[in-house]
Each structure stands twice: as C-alpha cells, then as structure tokens.
Protein backbone atom coordinates (compact mmCIF):
# COMPACT_ATOMS: atom_id res chain seq x y z
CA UNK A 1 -11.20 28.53 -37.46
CA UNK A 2 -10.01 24.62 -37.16
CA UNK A 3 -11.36 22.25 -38.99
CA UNK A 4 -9.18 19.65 -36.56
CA UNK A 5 -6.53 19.62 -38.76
CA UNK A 6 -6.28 22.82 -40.37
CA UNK A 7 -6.44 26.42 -38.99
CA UNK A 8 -7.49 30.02 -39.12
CA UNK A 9 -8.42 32.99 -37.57
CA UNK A 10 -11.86 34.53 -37.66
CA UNK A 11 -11.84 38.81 -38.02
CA UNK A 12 -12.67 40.52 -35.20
CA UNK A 13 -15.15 42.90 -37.44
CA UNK A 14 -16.91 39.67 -38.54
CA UNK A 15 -18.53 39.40 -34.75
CA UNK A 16 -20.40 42.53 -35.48
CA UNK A 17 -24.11 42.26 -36.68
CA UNK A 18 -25.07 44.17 -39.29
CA UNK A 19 -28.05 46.29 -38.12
CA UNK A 20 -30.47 48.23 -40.18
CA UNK A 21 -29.39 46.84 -43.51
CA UNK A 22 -30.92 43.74 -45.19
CA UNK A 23 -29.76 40.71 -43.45
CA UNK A 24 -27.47 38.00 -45.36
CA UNK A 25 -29.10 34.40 -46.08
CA UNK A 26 -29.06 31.98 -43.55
CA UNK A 27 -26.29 29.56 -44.47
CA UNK A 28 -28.81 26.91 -43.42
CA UNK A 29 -31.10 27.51 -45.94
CA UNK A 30 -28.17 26.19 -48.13
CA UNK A 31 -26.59 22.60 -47.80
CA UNK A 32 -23.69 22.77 -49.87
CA UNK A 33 -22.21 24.12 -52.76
CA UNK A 34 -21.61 27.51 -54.09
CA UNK A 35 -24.62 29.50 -52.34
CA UNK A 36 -22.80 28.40 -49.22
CA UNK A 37 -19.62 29.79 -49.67
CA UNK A 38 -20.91 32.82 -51.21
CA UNK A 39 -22.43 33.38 -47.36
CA UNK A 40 -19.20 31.99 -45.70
CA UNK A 41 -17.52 34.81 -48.03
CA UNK A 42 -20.14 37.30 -47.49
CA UNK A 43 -19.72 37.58 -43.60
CA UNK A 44 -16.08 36.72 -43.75
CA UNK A 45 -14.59 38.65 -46.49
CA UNK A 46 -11.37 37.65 -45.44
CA UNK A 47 -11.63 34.30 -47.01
CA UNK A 48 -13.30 35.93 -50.33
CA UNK A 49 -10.37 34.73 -52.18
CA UNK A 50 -10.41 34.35 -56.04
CA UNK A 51 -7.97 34.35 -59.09
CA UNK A 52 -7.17 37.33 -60.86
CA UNK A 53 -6.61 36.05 -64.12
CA UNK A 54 -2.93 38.08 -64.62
CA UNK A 55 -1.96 36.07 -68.01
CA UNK A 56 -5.70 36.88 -69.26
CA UNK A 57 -5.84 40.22 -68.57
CA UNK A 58 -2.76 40.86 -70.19
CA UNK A 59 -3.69 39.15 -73.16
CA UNK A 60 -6.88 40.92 -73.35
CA UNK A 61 -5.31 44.36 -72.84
CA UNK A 62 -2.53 43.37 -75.60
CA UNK A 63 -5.24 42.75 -78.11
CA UNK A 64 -7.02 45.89 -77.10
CA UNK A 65 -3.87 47.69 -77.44
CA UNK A 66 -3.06 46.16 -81.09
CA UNK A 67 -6.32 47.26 -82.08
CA UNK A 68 -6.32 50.57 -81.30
CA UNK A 69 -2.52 50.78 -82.72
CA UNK A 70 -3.58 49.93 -86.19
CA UNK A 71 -6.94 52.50 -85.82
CA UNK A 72 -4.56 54.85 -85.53
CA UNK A 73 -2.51 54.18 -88.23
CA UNK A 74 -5.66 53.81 -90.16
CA UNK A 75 -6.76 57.16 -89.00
CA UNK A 76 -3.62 58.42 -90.10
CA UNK A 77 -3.94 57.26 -93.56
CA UNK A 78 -7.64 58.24 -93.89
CA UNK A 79 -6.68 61.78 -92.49
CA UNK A 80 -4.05 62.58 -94.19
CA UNK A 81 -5.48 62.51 -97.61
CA UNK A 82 -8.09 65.09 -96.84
CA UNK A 83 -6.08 67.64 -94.55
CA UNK A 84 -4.07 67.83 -98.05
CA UNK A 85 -6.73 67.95 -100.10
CA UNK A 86 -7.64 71.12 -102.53
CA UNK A 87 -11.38 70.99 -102.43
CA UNK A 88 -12.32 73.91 -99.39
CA UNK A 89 -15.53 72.02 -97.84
CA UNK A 90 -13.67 68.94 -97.18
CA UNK A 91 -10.65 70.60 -95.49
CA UNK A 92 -13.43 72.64 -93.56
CA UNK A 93 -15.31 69.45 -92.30
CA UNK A 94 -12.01 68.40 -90.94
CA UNK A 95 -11.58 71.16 -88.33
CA UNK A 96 -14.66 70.40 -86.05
CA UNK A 97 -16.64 67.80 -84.64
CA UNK A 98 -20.31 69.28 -86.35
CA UNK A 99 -18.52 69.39 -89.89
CA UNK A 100 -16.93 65.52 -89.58
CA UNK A 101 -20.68 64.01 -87.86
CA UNK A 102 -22.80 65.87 -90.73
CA UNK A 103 -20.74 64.92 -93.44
CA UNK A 104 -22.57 63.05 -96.60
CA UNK A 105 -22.81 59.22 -96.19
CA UNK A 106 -20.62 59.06 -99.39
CA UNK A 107 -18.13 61.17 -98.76
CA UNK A 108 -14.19 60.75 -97.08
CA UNK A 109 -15.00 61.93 -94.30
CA UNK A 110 -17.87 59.28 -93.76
CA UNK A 111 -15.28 56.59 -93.01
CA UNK A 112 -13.33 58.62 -90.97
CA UNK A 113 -16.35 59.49 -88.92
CA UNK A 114 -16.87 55.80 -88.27
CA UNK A 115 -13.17 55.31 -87.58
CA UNK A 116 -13.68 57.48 -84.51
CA UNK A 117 -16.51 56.21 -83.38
CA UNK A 118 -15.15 52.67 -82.78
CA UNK A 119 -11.82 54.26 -81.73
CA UNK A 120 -13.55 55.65 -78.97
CA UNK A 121 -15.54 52.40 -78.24
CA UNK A 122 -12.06 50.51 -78.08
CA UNK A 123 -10.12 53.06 -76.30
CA UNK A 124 -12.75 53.00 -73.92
CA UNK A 125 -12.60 49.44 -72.88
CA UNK A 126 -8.71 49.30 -73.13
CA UNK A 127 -8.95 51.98 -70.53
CA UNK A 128 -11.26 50.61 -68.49
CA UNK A 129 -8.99 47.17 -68.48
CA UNK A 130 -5.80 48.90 -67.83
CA UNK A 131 -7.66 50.60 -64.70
CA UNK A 132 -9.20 47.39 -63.64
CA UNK A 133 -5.85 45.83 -63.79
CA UNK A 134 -3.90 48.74 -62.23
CA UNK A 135 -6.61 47.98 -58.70
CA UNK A 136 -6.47 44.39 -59.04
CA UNK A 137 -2.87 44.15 -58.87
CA UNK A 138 -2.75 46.21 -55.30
CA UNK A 139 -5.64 43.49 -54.14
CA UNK A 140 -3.69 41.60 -51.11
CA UNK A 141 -2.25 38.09 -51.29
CA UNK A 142 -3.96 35.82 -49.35
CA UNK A 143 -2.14 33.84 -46.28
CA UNK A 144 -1.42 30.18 -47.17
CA UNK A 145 -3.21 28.87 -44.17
CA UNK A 146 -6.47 30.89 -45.04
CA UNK A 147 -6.14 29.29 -48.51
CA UNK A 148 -5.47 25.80 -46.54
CA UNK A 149 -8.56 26.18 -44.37
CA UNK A 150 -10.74 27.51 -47.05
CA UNK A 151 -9.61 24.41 -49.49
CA UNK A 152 -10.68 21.87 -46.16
CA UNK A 153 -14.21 23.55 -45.34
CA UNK A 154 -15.18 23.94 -49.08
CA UNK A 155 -14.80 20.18 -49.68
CA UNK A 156 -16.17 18.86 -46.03
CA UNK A 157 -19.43 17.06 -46.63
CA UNK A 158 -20.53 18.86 -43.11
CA UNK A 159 -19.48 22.36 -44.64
CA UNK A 160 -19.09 23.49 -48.12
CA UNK A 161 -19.70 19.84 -49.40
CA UNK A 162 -18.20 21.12 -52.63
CA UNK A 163 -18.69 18.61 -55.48
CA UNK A 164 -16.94 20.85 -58.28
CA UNK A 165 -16.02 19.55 -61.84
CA UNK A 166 -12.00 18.65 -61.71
CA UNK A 167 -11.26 21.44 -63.64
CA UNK A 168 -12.98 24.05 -60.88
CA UNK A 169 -10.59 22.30 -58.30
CA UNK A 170 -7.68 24.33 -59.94
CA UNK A 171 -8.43 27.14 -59.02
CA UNK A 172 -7.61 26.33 -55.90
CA UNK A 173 -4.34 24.00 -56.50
CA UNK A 174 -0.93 24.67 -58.32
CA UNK A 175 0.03 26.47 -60.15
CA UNK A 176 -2.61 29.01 -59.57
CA UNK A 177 -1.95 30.18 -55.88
CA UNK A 178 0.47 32.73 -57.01
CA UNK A 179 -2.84 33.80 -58.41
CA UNK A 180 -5.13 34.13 -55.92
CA UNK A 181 -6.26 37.37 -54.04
CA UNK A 182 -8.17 38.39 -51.14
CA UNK A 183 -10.77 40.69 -51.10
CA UNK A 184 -9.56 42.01 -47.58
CA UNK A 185 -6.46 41.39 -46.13
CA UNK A 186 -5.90 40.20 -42.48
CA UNK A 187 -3.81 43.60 -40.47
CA UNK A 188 -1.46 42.44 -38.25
CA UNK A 189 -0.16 45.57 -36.31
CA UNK A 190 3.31 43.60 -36.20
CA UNK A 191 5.80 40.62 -36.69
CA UNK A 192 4.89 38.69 -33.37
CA UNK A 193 1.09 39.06 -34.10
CA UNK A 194 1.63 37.74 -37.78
CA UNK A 195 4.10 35.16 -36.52
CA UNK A 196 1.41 34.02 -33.73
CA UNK A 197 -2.14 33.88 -36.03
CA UNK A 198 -0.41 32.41 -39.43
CA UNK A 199 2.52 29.47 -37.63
CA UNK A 200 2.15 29.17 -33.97
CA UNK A 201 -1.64 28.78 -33.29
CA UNK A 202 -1.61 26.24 -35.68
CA UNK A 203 0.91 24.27 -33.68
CA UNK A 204 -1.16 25.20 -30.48
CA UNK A 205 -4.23 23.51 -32.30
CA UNK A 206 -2.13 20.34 -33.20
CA UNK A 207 -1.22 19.82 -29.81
CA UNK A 208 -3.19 21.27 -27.17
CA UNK A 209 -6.39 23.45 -28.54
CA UNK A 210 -8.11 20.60 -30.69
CA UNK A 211 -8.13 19.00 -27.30
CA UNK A 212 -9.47 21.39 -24.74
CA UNK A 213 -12.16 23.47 -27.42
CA UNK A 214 -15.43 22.88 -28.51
CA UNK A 215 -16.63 22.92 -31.82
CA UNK A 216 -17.91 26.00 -32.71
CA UNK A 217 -22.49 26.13 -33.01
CA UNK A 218 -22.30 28.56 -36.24
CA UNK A 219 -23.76 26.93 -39.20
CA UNK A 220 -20.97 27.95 -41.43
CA UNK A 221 -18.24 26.09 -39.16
CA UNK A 222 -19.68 22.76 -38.03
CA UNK A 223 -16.85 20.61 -37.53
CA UNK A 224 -14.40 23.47 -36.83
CA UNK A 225 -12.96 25.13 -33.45
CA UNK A 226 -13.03 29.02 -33.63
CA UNK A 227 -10.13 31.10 -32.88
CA UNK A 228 -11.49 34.79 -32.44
CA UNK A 229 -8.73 37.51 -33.34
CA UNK A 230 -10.30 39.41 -30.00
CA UNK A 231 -8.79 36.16 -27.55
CA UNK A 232 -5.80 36.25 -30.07
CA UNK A 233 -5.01 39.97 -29.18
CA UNK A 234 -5.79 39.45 -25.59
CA UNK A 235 -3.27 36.67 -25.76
CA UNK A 236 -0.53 38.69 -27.52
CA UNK A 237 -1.18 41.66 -25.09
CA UNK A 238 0.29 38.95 -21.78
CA UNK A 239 3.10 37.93 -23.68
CA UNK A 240 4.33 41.48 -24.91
CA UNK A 241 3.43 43.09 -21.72
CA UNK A 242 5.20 40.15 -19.94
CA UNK A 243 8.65 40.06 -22.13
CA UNK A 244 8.51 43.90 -21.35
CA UNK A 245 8.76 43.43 -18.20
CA UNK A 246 10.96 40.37 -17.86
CA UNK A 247 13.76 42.70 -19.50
CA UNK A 248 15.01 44.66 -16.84
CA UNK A 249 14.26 42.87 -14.18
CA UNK A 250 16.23 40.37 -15.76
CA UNK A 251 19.24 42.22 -16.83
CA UNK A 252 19.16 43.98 -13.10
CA UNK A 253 19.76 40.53 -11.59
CA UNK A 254 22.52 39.30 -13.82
CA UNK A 255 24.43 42.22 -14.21
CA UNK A 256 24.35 42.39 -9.84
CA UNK A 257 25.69 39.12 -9.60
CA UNK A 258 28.87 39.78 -11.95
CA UNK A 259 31.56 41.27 -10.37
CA UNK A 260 33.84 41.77 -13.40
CA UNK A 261 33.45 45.06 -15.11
CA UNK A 262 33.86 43.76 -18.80
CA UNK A 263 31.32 40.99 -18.13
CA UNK A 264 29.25 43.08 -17.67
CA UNK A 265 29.47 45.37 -20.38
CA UNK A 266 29.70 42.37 -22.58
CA UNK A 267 25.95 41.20 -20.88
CA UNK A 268 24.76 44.72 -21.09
CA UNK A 269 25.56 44.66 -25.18
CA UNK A 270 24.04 41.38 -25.33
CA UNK A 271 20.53 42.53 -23.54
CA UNK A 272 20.43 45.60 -25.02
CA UNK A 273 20.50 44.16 -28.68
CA UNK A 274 18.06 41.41 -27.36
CA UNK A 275 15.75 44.28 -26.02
CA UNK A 276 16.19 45.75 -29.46
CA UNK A 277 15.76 42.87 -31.86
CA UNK A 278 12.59 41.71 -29.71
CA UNK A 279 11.20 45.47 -29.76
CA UNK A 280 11.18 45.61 -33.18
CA UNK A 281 9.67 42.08 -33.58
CA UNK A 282 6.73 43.00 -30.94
CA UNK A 283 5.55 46.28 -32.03
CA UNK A 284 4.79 48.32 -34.80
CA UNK A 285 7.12 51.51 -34.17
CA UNK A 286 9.39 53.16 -36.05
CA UNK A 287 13.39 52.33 -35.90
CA UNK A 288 14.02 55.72 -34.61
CA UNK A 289 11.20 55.08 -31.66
CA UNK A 290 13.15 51.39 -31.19
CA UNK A 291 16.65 53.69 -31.00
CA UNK A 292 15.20 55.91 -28.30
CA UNK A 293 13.64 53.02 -26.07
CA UNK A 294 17.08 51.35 -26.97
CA UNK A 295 19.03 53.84 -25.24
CA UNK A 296 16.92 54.52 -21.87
CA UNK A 297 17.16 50.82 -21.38
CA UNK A 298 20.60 50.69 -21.64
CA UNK A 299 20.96 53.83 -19.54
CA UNK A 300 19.07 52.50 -16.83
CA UNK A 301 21.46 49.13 -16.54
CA UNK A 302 24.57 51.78 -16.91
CA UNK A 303 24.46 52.12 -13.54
CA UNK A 304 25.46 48.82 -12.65
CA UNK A 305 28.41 48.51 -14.57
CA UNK A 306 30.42 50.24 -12.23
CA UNK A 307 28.52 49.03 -8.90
C-alpha cells in the first residue's frame, strides 16, 4: 500500500474472505483512532506490529528470580532445623506432602508449609515469564517500510486519524524500533523478491506508479495505491524467467564473435560467475543446486571455446 509518499505491500492471504466464521467490524463503523487500526491489524496481520518490552521483561523476570532465590534460602533455613531435629513426629511430617499440609497451625512445619505454597505461586509466574519471553524473542522484526507506512496511515486524518498523547507516539519513534515486532512476518522465497517489495517498488511508486494507479476503494486505505503481493509475484516471475533466458543466448553470441581462444575463456569465467551470483540472488535453492546448474551452463558454452 502507498499512501503517495510512502509504500507497502499488501499479503496475498489478506485477499481471502473469511467464510463461515464471524465477520470482522466494518472499518467504517469506526472513524479514527484505535478501533480502526485494531481492524487494519486484524485483516492485515502483517502490520500488527507492537513493542515487546525486552528491558521490562527482563526486569520483571530478575525480580521474580531474586525472589524465589531468597525462598529458597529461606526454605533452607526453615528445613534444616527440623530434618535435624530429635522429636520423631516432626521428622515424620517432613517426608510427605499429607504430613507437611496437616501439620498444627503452631507448629515448624506451619511456616514451612506456607513457604511452599508461595514458592510455587512465584515459581509459577517466573516460569510462565521466562516462556513468554523465550516465544517473544523468535517473534519477527518488522520491515522498516511496513513500520514507515504504518506510522503515515495511523496519523492521516483520512485513515487512522490517530490523535495519541505524545508519549504513545514513542512507541513508534526512536529509540524503540529495535523494539518492535510483527505478529507475522512477510516470506520472501528469495533475495530478488525481498530486494523488489522492501527498495525498488518504492522507487517505482516515486516515479512512475503514484502516477498511472488509482487509489485503492477499501475503507482501510483511502488515500493509498495498493500493491498486491499476487501482481508483485507475477512481476518477479517475467524478470527471473527473462534473465534466465537472456543468459545463454547471450553468452552464445559473444563467445561466436571472439575468435581468440583465451577471450573466450576469460568471457566464459566471467558469465558463468554472473550466471552464478544472479542464481543465487533469484531463487531460493541450495548452493549445491546453484553448483550443479553452474556447471551445465558452463558445459553448454564449452563448446564454443574451441569453435
């Protein structure tokens, strides 16, 4: 999506209606504000960007983990005393669970019984945290440009018309971007196609696109020209099928019009590490997959070196 000066993609999954499950609000219902972006983040999840709070979370599950290191010394000290102790019943009530929970209120092993309790309670939650943290860590980074275009549309009075308190806006500003994640990441299947949807359709808007498209009618992007990933892959699918092509046609032609023999090894070396280098860049395989196509093309141009 453009918003005639910034840029990003729409998901090809967010075309999809959703059918037989409850239907999401109609983003007209709501002029501005956070009920709108909550829909704009709802179909498009992959502009459901938020903070993760690293420094707090930390802090939280340092305190947690202070606490429950001086329970346990305290449980140590409580414990200790009656594992050692001579009287018979209270060593007893020490080796199960039944013995320590029906223990008289007055007793030792009263407090100990309570120590337990909120040891568990703690350990608990500082296990829950350190879980939470653990997933929210592997949560994706979102693209600048997404972060860019979602900044623009929440603060357009003809889309989000966001009117946060100044200290809201920070979220979304330095030095808090190195904070943000996504809830789903954009897949790009390789270089070229995350080259082409995060720098150069944003140049091809600047120039050309804001020019030649029409705003798009959904109520969510008034004011802002729609780049589907679908036309995106379409357009990726001419230009790699194209260069692929180009290749050895290409190399063909110059290598038959040299007539020295190390020229043309020198121009076969040079094409062949092109071939490779742009390979790599274009599609997703693997290097030994790269290696194999490597060699056929530069057995098949072999045969002109010594014409």
């Amino acid at each position: 999506m453009f918003n005639k000066d910034n840029v990003s993609n729409m998901s090809g999954n967010s075309d999809a209606a959703t059918v037989g499950g409850p239907s999401l609000p109609d983003p007209n219902t709501y002029s501005h504000g956070y009920q709108k972006l909550s829909c704009l983040m709802a179909k498009l999840p992959e502009f459901a960007i938020y903070r993760r709070f690293g420094r707090l979370n930390s802090l939280n599950l340092l305190y947690l983990q202070s606490e429950l290191h001086d329970l346990e010394e305290t449980l140590y000290k409580i414990s200790q005393p009656i594992a050692c102790s001579t009287d018979k019943r209270i060593r007893m009530a020490d080796l199960g669970w039944r013995a320590l929970s029906n223990t008289d209120k007055a007793g030792p092993h009263n407090e100990q019984y309570k120590l337990v309790l909120r040891i568990r309670e703690v350990l608990k939650e500082y296990n829950e945290q350190l879980w939470l943290q653990s997933q929210i860590a592997r949560l994706p980074k979102p693209y600048n440009t997404d972060i860019t275009w979602l900044r623009s549309w929440m603060f357009d009075p003809l889309c989000g018309g966001m009117q946060c308190p100044a200290l809201e806006l920070k979220v979304f500003t330095q030095p808090t971007l190195d904070e943000l994640v996504v809830v789903k990441a954009r897949e790009y299947s390789d270089a070229m196609t995350t080259w082409f949807a995060t720098s150069f359709i944003h140049i091809y808007h600047k120039y050309l696109g804001k020019y030649i498209h029409k705003d798009s009618d959904d109520a969510e992007f008034v004011n802002n020209i729609v780049y589907t990933e679908r036309s995106n892959s379409k357009f990726m699918s001419v230009i790699t099928t194209s260069l692929s092509s180009a290749f050895p046609v290409l190399s063909v032609v110059i290598l038959n019009q040299c007539n020295s023999i190390n020229l043309r090894l020198g121009i076969l070396t040079v094409f062949t590490i092109c071939f490779s280098a742009v390979l790599a860049f274009l599609s997703p395989k693997k290097k030994l997959e790269v290696f194999a196509a490597s060699a056929a093309y530069a057995a098949v141009n072999v045969v002109f070196i010594h014409r």
